[in-house]
Protein backbone atom coordinates (compact mmCIF):
# COMPACT_ATOMS: atom_id res chain seq x y z
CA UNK A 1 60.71 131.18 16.40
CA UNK A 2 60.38 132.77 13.36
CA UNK A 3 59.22 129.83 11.18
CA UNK A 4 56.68 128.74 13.89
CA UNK A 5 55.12 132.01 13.64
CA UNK A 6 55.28 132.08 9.76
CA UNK A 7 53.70 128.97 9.89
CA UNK A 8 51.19 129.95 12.43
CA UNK A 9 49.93 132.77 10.37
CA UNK A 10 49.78 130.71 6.72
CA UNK A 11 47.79 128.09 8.44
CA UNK A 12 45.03 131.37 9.45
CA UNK A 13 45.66 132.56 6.38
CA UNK A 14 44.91 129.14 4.33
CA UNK A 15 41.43 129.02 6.78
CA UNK A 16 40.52 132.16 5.97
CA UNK A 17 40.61 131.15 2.09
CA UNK A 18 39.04 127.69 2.77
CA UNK A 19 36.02 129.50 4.51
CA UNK A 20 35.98 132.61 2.06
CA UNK A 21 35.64 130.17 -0.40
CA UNK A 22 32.88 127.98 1.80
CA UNK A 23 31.20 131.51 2.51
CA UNK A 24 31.09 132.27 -0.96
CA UNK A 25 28.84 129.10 -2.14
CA UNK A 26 26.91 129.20 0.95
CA UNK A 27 26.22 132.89 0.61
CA UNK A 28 25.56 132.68 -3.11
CA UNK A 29 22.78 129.53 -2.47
CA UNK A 30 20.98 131.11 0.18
CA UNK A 31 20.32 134.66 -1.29
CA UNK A 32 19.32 132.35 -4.60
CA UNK A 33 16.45 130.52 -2.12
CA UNK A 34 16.18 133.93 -0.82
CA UNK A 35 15.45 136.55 -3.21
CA UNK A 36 11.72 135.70 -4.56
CA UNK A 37 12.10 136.85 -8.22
CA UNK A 38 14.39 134.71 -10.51
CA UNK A 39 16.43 137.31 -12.46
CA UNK A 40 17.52 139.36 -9.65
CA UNK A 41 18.18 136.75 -7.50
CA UNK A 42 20.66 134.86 -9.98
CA UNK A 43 21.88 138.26 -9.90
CA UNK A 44 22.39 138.88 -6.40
CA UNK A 45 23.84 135.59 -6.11
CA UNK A 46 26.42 135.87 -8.75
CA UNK A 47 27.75 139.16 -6.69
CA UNK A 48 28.07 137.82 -3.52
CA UNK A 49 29.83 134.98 -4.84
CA UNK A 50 32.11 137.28 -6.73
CA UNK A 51 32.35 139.40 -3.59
CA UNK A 52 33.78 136.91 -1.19
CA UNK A 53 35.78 135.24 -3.97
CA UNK A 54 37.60 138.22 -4.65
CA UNK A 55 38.65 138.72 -0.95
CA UNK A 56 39.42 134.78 -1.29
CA UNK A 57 41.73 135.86 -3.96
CA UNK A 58 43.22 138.83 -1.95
CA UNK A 59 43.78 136.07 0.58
CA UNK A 60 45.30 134.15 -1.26
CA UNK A 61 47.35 136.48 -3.04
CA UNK A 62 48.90 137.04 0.40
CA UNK A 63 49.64 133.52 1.15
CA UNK A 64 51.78 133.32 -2.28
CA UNK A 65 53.67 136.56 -1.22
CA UNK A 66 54.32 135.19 2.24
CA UNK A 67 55.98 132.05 0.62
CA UNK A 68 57.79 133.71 -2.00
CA UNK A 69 59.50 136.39 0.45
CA UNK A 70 60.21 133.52 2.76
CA UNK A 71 61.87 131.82 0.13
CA UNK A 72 64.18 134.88 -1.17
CA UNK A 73 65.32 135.28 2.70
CA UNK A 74 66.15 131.71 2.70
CA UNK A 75 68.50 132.06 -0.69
CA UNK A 76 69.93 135.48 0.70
CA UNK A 77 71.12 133.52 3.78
CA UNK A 78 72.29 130.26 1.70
CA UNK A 79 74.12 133.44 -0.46
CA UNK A 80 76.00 134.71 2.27
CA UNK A 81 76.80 131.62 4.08
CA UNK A 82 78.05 130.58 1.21
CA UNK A 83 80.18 133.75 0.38
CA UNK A 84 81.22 133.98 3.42
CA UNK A 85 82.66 130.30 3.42
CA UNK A 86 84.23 131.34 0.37
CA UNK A 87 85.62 134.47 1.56
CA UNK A 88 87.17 132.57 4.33
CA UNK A 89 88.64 129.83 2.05
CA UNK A 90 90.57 132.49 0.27
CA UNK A 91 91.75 133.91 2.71
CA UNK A 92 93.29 130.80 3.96
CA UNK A 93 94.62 130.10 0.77
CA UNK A 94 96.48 133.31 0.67
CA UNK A 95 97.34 132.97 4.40
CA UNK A 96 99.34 129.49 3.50
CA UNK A 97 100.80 130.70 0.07
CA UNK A 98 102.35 133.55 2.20
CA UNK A 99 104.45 131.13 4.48
């Protein structure tokens, strides 16, 4: 249950960067056709670009976190199975050398 919901929330997550992004370009061109002087317009639209591609980037910098502490979990349990498998061969090792 735990991936399904991982994965539920990464897919939102990579939508909300895909139409950040989308929201970005569209917002940028229309305040361009917008704004009637030239200067401040190419103004305007450079910081609403920069605006929505910075929370883009937030976004995104979430989705990398996600994947990375996803991944450490999944070496922490392949760790412990595997010391624990260890742990257990030992023991049976020693178990059968006593006898």
């Amino acid at each position: 249950m735990y991936k399904t919901e991982m994965r539920r929330f990464l897919t939102v997550m990579e939508f909300c960067y895909g139409f950040l992004f989308g929201v970005a370009l569209f917002g940028a061109t229309l305040t361009f056709l917008i704004t009637p002087d030239f200067f401040p317009a190419v103004l305007f639209a450079v910081c609403v670009f920069a605006f929505f591609i910075f929370l883009a980037a937030i976004v995104r910098y979430c989705i990398i976190r996600i994947k990375l502490a996803d991944q450490m979990l999944q070496v922490a349990l392949e760790t412990r199975d595997l010391q624990e498998q260890c742990l257990q061969d030992k023991t049976l090792q020693v178990i059968q050398h006593n006898e």
